[in-house]
N, C-alpha and C. Protein backbone atom coordinates (compact mmCIF):
# COMPACT_ATOMS: atom_id res chain seq x y z
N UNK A 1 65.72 89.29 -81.42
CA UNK A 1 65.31 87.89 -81.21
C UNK A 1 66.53 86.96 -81.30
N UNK A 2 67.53 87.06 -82.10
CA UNK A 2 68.50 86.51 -82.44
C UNK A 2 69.56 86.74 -81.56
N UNK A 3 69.44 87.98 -80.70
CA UNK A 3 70.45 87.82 -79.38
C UNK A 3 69.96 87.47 -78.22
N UNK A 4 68.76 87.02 -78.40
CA UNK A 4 68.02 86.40 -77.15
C UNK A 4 68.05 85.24 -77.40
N UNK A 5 68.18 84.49 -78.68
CA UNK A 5 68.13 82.91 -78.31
C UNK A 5 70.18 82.56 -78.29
N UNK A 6 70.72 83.63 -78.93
CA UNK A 6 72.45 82.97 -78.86
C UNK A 6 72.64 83.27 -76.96
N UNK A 7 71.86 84.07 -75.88
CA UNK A 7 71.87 84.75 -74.42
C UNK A 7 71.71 82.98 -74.06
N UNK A 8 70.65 82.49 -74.53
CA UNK A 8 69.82 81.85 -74.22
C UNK A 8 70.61 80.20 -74.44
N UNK A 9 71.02 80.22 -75.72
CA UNK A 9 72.11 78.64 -75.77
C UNK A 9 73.34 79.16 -74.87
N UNK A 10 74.04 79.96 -74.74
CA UNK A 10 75.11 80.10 -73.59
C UNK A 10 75.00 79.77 -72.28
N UNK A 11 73.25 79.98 -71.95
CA UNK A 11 73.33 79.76 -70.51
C UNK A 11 73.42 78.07 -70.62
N UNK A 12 72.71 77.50 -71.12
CA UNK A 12 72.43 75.95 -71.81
C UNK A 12 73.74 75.61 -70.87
N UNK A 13 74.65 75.74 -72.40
CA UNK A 13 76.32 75.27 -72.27
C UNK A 13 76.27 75.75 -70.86
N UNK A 14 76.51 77.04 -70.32
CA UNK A 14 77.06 76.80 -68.90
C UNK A 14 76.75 75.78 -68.26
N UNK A 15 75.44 75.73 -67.78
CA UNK A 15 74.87 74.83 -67.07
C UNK A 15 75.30 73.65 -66.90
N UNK A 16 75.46 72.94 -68.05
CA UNK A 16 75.62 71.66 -69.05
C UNK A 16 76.81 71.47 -68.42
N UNK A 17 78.46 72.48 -68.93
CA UNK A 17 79.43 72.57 -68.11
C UNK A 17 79.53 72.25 -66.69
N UNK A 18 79.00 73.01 -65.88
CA UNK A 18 79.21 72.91 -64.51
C UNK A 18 78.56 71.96 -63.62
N UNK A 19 77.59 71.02 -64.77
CA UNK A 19 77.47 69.57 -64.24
C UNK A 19 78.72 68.69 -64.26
N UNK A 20 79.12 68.94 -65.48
CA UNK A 20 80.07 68.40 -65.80
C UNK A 20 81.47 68.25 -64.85
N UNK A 21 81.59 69.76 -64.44
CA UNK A 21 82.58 69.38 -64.13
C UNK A 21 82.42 69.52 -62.25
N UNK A 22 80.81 69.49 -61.87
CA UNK A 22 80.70 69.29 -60.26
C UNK A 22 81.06 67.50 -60.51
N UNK A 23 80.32 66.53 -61.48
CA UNK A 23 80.82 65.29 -61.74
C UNK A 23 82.08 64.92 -61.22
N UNK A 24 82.68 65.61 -62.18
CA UNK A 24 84.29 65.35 -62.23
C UNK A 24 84.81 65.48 -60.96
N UNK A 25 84.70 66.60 -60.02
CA UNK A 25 84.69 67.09 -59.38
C UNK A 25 84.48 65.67 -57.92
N UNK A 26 83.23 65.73 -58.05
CA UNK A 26 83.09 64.79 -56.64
C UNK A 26 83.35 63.40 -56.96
N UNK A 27 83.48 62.68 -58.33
CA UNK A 27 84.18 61.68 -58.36
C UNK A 27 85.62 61.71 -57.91
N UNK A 28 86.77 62.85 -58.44
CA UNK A 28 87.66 62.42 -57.60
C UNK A 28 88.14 63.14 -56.12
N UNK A 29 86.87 63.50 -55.14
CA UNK A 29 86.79 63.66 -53.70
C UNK A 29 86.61 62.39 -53.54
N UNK A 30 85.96 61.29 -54.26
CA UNK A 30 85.59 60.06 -53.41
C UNK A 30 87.01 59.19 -54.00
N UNK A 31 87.50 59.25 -54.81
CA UNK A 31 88.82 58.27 -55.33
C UNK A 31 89.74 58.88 -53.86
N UNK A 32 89.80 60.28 -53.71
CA UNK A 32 90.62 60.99 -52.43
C UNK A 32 90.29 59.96 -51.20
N UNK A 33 89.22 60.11 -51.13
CA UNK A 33 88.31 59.23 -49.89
C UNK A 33 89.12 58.11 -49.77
N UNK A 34 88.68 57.15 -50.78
CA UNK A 34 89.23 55.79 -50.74
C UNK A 34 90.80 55.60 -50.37
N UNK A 35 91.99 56.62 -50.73
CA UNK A 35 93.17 56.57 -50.66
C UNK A 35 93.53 57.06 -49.47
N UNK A 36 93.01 57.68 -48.97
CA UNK A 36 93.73 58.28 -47.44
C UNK A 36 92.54 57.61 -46.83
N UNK A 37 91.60 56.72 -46.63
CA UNK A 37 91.07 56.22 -45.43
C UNK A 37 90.13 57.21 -45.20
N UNK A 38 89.59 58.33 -45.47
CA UNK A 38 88.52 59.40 -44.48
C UNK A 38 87.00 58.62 -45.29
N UNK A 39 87.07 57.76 -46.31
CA UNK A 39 85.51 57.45 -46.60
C UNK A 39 85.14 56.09 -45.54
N UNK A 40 84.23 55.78 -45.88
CA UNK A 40 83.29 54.18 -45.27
C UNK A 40 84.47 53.35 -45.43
N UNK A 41 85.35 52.74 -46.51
CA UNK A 41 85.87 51.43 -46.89
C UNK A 41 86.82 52.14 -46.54
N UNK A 42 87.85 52.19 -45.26
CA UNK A 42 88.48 51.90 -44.49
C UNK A 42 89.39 51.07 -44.24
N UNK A 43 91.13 50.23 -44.34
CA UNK A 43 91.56 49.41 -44.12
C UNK A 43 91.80 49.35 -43.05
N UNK A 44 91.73 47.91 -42.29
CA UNK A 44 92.04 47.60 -41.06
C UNK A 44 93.32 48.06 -41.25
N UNK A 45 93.90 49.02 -39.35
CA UNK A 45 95.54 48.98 -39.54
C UNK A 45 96.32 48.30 -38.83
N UNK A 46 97.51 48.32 -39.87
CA UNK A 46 98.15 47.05 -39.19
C UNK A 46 99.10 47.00 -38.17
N UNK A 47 99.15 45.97 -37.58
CA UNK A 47 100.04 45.77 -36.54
C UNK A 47 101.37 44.91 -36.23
N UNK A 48 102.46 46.30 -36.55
CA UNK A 48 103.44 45.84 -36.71
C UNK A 48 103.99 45.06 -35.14
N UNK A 49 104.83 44.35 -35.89
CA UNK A 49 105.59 43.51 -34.76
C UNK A 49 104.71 42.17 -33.93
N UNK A 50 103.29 42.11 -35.09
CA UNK A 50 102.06 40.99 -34.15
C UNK A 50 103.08 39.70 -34.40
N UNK A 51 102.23 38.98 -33.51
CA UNK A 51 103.04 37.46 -34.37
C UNK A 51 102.04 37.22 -35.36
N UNK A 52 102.86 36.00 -35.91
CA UNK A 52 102.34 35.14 -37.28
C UNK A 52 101.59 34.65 -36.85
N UNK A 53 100.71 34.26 -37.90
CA UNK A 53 99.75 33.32 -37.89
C UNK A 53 99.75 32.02 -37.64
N UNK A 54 99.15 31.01 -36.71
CA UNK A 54 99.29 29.59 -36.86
C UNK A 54 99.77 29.10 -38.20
N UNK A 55 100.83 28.03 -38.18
CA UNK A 55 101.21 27.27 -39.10
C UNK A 55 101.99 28.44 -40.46
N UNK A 56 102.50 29.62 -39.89
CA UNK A 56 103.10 30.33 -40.71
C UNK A 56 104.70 29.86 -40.92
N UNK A 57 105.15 29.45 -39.62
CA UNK A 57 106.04 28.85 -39.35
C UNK A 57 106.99 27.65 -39.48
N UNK A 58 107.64 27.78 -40.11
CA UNK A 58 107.77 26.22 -41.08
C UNK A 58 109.64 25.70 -40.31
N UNK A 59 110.08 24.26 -39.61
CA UNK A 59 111.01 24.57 -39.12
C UNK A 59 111.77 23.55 -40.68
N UNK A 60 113.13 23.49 -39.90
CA UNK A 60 113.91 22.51 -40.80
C UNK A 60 113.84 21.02 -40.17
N UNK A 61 114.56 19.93 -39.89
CA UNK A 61 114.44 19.22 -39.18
C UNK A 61 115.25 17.73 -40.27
N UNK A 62 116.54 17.37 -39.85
CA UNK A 62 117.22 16.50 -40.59
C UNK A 62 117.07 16.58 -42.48
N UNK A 63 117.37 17.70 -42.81
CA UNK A 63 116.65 17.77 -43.96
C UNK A 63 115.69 17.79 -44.80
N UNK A 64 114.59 17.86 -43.97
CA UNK A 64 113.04 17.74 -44.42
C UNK A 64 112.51 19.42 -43.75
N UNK A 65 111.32 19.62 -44.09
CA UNK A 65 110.48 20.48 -43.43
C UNK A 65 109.39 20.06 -42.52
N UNK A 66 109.35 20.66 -41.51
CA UNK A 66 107.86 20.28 -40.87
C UNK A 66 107.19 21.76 -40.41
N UNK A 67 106.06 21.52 -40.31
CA UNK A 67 104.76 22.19 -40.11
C UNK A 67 104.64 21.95 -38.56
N UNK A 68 105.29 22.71 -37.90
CA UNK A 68 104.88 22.43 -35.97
C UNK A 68 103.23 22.80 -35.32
N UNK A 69 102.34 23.54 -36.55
CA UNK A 69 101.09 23.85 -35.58
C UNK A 69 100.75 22.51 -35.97
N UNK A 70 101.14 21.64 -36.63
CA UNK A 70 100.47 20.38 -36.83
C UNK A 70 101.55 18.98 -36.09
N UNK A 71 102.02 18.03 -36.74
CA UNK A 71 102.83 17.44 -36.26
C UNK A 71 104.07 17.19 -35.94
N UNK A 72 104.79 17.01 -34.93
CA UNK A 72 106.54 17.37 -34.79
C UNK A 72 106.72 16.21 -35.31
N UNK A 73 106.83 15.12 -35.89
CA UNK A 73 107.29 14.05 -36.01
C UNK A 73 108.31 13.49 -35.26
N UNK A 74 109.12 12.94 -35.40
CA UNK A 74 110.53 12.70 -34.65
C UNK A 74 110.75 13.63 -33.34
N UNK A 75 110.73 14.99 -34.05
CA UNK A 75 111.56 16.00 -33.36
C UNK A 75 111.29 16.02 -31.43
N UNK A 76 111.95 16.60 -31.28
CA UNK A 76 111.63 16.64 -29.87
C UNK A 76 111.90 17.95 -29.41
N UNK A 77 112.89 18.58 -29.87
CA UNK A 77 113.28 20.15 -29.86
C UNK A 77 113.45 21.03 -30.61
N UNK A 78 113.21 22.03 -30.58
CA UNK A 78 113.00 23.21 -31.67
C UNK A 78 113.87 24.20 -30.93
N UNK A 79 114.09 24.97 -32.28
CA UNK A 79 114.63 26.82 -31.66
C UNK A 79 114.13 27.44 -32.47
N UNK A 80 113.21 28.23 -31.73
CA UNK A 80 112.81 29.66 -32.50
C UNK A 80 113.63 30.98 -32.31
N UNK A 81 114.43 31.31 -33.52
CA UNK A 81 115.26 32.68 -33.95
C UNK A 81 114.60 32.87 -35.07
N UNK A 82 113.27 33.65 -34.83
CA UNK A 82 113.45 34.13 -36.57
C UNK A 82 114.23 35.48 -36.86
N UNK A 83 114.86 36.66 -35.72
CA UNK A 83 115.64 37.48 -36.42
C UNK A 83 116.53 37.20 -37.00
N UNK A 84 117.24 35.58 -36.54
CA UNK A 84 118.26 35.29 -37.90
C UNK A 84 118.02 34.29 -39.00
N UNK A 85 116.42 34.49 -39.08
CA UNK A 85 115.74 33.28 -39.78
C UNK A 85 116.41 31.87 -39.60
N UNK A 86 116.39 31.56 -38.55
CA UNK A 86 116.34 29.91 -38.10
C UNK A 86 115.34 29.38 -36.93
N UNK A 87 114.49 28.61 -37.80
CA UNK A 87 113.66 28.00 -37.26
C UNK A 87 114.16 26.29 -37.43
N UNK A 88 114.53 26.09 -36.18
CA UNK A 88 114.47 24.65 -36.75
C UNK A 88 115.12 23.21 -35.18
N UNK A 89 114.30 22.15 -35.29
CA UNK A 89 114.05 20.96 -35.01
C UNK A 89 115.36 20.21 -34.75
N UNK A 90 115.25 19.35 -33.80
CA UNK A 90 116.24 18.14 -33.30
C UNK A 90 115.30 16.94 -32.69
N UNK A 91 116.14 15.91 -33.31
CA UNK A 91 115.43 14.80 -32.53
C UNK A 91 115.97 14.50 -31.05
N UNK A 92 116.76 15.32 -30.53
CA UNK A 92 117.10 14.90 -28.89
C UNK A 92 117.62 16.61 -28.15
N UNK A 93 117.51 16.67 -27.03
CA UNK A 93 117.32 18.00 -26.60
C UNK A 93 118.98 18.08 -26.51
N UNK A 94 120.26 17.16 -26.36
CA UNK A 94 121.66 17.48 -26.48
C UNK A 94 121.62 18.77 -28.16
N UNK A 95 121.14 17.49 -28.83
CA UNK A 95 121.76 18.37 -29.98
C UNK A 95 121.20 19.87 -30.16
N UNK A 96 119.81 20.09 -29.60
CA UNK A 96 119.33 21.37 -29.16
C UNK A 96 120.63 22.27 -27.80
N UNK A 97 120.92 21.80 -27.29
CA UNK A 97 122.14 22.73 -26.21
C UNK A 97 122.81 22.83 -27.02
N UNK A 98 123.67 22.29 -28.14
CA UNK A 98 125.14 22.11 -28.80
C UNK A 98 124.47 23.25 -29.79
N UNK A 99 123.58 23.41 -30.21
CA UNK A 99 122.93 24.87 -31.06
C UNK A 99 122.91 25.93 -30.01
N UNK A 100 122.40 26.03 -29.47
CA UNK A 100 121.96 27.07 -28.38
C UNK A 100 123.36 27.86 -28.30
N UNK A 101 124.60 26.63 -27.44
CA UNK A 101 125.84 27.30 -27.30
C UNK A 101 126.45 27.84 -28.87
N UNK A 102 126.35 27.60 -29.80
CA UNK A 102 126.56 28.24 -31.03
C UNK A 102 126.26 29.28 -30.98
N UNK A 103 124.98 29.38 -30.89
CA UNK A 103 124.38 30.82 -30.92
C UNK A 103 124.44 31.89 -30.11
N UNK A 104 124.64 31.51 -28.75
CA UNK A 104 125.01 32.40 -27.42
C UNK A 104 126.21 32.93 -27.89
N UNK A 105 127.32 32.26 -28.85
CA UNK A 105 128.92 32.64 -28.66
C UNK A 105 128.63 33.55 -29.56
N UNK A 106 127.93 33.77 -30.79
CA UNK A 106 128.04 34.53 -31.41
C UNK A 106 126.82 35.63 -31.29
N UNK A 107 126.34 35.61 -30.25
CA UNK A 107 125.61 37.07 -29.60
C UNK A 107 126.29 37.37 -29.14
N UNK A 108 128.01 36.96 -28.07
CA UNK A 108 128.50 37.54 -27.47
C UNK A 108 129.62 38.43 -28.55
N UNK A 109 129.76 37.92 -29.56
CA UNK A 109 130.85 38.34 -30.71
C UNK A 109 129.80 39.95 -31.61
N UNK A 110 129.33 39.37 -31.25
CA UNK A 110 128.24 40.66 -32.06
C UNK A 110 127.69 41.85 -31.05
N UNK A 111 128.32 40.87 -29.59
CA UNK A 111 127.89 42.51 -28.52
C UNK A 111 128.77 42.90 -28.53
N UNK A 112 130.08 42.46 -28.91
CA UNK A 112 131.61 42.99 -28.30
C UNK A 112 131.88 44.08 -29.89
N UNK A 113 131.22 43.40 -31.01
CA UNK A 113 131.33 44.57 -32.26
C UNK A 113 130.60 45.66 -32.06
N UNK A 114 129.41 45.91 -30.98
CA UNK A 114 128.64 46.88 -31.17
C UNK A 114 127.24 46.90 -31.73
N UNK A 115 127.11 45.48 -32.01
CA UNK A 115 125.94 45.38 -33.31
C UNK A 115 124.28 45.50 -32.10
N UNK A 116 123.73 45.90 -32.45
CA UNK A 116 122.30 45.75 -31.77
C UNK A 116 121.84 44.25 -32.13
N UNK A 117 120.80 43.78 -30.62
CA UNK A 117 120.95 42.45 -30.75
C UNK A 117 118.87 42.63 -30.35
N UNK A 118 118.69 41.99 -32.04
CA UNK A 118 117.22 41.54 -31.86
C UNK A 118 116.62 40.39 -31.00
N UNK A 119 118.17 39.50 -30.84
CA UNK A 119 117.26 38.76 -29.99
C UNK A 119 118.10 38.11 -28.58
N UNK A 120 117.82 38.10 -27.45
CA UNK A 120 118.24 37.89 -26.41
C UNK A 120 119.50 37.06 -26.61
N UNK A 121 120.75 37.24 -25.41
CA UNK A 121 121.92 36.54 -25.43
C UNK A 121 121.82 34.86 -25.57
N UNK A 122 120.86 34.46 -25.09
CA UNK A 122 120.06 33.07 -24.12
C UNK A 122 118.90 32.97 -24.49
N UNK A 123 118.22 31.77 -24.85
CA UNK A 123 116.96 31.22 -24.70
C UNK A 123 116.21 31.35 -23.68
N UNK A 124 114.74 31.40 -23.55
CA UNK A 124 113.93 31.01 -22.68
C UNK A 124 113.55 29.79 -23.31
N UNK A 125 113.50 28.71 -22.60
CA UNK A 125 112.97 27.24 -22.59
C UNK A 125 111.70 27.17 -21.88
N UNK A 126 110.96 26.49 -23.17
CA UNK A 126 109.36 26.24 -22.39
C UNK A 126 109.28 24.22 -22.69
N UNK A 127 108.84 23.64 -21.47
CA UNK A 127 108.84 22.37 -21.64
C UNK A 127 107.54 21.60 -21.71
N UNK A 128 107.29 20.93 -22.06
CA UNK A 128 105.82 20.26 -22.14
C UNK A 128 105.74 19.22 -20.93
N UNK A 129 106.58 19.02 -20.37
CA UNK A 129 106.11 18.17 -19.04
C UNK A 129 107.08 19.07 -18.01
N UNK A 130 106.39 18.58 -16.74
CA UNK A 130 107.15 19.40 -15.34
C UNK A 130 108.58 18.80 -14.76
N UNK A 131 109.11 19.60 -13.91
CA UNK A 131 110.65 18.51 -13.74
C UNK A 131 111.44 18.63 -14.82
N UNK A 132 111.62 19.80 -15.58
CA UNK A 132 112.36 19.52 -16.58
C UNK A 132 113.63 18.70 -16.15
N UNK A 133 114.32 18.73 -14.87
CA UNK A 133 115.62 18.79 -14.98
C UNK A 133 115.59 16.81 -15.17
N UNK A 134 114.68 16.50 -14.69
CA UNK A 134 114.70 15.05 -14.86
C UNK A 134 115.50 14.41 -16.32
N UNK A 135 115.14 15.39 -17.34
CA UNK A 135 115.06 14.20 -18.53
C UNK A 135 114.12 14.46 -19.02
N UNK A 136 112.50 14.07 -18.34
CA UNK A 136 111.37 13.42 -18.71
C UNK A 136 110.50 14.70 -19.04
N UNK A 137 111.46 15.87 -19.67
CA UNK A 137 110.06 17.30 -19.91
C UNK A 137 109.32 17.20 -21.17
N UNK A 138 109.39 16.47 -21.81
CA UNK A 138 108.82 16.06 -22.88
C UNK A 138 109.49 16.98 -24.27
N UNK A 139 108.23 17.09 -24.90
CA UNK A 139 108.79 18.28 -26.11
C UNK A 139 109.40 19.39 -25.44
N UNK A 140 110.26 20.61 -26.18
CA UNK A 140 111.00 22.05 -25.80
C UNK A 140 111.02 22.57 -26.81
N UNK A 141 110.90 23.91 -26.43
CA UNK A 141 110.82 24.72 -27.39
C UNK A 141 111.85 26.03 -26.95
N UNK A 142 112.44 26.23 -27.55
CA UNK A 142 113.56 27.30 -27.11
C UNK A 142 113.18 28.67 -27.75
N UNK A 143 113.20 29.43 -27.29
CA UNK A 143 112.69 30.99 -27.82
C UNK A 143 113.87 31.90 -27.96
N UNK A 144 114.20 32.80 -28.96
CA UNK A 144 115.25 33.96 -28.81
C UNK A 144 114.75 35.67 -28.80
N UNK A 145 113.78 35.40 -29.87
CA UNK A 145 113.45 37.06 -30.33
C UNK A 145 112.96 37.90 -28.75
N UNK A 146 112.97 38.69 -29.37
CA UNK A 146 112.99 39.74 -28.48
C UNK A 146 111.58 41.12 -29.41
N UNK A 147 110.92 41.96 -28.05
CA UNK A 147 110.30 42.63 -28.47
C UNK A 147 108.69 42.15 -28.60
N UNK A 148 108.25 41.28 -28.82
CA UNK A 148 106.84 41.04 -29.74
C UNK A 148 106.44 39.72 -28.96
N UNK A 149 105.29 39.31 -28.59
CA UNK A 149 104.60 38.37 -28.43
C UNK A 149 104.74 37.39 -29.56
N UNK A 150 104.66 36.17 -29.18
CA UNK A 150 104.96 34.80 -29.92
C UNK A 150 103.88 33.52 -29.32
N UNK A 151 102.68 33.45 -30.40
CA UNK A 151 101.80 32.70 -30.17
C UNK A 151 102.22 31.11 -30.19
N UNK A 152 102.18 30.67 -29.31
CA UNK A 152 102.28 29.27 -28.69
C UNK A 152 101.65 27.87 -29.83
N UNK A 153 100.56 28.48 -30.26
CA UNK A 153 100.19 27.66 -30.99
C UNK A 153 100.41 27.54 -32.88
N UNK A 154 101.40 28.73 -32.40
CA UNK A 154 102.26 28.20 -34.37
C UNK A 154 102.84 26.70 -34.18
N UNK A 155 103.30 26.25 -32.75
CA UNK A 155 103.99 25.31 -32.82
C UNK A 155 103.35 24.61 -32.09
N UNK A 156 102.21 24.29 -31.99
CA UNK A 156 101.50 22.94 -31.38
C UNK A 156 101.68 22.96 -30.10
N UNK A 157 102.01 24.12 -29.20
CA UNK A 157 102.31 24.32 -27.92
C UNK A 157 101.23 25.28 -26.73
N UNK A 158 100.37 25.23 -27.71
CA UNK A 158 99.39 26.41 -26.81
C UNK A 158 98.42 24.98 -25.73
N UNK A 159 98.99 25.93 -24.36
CA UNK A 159 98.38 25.35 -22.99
C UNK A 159 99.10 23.82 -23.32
N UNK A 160 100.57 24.08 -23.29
CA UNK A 160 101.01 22.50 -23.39
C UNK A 160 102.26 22.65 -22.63
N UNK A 161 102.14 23.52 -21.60
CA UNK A 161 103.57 24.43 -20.53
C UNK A 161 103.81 23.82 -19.70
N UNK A 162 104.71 23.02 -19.14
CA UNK A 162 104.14 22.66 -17.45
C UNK A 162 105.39 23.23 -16.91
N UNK A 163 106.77 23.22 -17.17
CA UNK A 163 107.74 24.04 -16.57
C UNK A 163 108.43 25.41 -17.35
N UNK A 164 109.40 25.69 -17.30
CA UNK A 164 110.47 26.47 -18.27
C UNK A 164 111.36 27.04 -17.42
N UNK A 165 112.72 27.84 -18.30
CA UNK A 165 113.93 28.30 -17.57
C UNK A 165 114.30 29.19 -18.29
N UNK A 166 114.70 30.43 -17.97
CA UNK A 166 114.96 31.80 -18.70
C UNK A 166 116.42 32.03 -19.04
N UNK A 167 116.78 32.92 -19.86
CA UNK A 167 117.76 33.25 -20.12
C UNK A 167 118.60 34.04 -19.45
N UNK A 168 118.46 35.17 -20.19
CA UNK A 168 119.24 36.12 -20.33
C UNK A 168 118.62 37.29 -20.13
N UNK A 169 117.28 37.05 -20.50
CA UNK A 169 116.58 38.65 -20.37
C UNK A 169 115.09 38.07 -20.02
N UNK A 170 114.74 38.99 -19.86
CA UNK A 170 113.43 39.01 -18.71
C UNK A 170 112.00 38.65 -19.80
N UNK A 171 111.60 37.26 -19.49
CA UNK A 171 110.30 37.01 -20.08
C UNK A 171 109.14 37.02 -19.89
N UNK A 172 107.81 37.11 -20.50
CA UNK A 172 106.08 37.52 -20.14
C UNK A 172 105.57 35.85 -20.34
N UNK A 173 104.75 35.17 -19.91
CA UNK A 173 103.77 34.02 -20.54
C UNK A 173 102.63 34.95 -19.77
N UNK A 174 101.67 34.45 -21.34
CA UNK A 174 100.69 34.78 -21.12
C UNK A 174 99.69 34.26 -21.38
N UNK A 175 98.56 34.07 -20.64
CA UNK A 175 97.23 32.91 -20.76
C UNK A 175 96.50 32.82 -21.92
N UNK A 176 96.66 34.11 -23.03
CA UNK A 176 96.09 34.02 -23.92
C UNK A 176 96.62 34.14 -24.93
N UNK A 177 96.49 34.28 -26.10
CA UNK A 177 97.60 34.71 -27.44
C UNK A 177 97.72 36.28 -27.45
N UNK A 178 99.05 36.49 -27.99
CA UNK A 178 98.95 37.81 -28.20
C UNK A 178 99.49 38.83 -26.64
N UNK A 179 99.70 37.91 -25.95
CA UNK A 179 100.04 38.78 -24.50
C UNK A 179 98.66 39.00 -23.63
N UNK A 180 97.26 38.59 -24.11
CA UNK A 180 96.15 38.66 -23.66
C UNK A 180 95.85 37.72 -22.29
N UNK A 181 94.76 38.07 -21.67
CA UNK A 181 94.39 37.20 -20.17
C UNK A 181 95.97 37.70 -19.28
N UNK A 182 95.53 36.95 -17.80
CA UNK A 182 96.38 37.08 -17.36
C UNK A 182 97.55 36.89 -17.26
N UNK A 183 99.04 37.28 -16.38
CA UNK A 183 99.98 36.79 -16.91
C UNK A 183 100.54 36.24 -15.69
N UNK A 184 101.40 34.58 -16.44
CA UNK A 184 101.94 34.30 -15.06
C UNK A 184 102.36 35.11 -14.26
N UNK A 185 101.98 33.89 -12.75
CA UNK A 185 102.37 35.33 -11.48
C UNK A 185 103.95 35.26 -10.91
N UNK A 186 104.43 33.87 -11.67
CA UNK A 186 105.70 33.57 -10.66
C UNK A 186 107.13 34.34 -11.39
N UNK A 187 108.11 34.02 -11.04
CA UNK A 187 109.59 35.00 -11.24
C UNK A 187 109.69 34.62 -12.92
N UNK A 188 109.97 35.59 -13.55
CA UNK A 188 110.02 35.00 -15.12
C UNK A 188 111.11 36.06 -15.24
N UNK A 189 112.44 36.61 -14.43
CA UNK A 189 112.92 37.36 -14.47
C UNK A 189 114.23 36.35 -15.13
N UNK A 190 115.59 37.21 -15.65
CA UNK A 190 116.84 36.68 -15.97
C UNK A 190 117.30 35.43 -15.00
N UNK A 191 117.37 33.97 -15.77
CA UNK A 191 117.52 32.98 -15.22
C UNK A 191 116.97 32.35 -14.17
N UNK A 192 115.40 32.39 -14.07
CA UNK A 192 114.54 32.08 -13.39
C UNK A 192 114.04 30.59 -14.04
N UNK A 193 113.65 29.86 -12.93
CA UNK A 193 113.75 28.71 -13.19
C UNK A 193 112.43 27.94 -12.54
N UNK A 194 111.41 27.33 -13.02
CA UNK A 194 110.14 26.70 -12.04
C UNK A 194 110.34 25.06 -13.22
N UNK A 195 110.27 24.27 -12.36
CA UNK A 195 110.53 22.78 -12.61
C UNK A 195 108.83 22.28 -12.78
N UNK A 196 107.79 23.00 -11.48
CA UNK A 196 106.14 23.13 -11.32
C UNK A 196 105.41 24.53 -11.40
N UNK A 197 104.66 24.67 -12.18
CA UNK A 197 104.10 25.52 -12.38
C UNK A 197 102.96 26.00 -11.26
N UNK A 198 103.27 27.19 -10.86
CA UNK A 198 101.81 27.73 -9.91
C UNK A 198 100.31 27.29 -10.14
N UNK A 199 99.51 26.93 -8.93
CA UNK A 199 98.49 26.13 -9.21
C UNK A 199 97.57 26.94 -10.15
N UNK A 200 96.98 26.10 -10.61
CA UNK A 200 96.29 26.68 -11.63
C UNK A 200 96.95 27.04 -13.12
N UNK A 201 97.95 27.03 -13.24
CA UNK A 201 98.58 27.09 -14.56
C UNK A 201 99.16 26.44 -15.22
N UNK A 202 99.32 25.24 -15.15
CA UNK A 202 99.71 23.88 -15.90
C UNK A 202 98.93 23.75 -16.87
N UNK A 203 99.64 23.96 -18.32
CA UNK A 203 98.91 23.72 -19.89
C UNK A 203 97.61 24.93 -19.77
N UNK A 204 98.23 25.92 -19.31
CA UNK A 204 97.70 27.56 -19.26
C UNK A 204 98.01 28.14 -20.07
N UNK A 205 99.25 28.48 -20.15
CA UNK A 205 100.11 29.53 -21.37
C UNK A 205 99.88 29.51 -22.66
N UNK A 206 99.86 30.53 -23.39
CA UNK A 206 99.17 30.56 -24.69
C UNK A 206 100.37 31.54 -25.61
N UNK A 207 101.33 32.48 -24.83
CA UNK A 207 101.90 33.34 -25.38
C UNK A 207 102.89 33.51 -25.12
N UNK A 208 104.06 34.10 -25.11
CA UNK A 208 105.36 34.37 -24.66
C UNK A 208 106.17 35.51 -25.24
N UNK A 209 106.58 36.34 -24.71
CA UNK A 209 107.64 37.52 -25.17
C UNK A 209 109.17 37.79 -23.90
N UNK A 210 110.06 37.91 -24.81
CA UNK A 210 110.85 38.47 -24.50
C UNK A 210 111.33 40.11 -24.28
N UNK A 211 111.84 40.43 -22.69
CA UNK A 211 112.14 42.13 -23.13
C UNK A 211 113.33 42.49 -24.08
């Protein structure tokens, strides 16, 4: 009788055990789950090289900061380089060229070292009124990077296009953010130049990349 009930608490404990440790067990299959992505809660993945977010973008501008998805104040011209982190504002489009040529001389000093160049030799210029060459194109926005779509409306510029003039390397506008909708149809090749935009696309553009 006495080796039938000690038969009898052993099986107990087993049992008892191998709850225990199926527990243990499928709690950390589901901690597994959660860390490599194979359960339900899933992280969105990310996408390198997207642009920023509206108003991520912060320029300089006579010593102050401004916020371009909201108001330029003064400014009238901008340059966007963020591979050499400079973002930043002029109140007249001269003092925007007298930067530009700064920066062209020393893409050419950095092609002649060998260095890989994130962002084009030359600007693409996008203008807010047509005729740039007049004078009268309103706001500009000068672009450098290279590689990645660049949403229009970090800087208060989405569907606010009416001409532009290319650089150095071959640029995309595109109707929607992100490189989305269609894409202009006219020459956006190295030093291409439209003063009027093809019908139908005046304060169209939403996006822009450089190759």
């Amino acid at each position: 009788m006495r080796m039938r009930r000690e038969r009898g608490n052993l099986r107990v404990t087993a049992a008892r055990t191998g709850v225990r440790t199926a527990s243990v067990a499928a709690a950390l299959a589901a901690a597994a789950a959660l860390l490599t992505g194979t359960g339900s809660a899933q992280a969105a993945p990310s996408a390198a090289g997207a642009p920023s977010a509206p108003g991520s973008d912060l320029a300089r501008f006579e010593g102050r900061t401004l916020d371009l998805s909201g108001d330029w104040g003064e400014a009238k011209a901008c340059l966007i380089r963020r591979s050499a982190g400079t973002v930043q504002c002029f109140r007249t489009v001269a003092e925007l060229t007298a930067k530009e040529a700064e920066l062209t001389a020393l893409a050419g000093r950095t092609t002649a070292a060998g260095g890989a160049l994130a962002a084009c030799s030359s600007p693409v210029r996008l203008y807010e009124h047509g005729q740039f060459w007049t004078g009268g194109g309103g706001r500009v926005l000068s672009f450098w990077d290279r590689g990645y779509w660049q949403n229009l409306g970090n800087w208060d510029f989405n569907d606010n296009m009416s001409s532009y003039k290319v650089g150095a390397c071959t640029a995309h506008l595109a109707e929607h953010n992100g490189g989305g909708g269609y894409w202009y149809p006219g020459n956006t090749g190295p030093w291409a130049e439209e003063g009027v935009l093809r019908s139908g696309w005046n304060d169209r553009v939403s996006s822009i990349k450089i190759d």
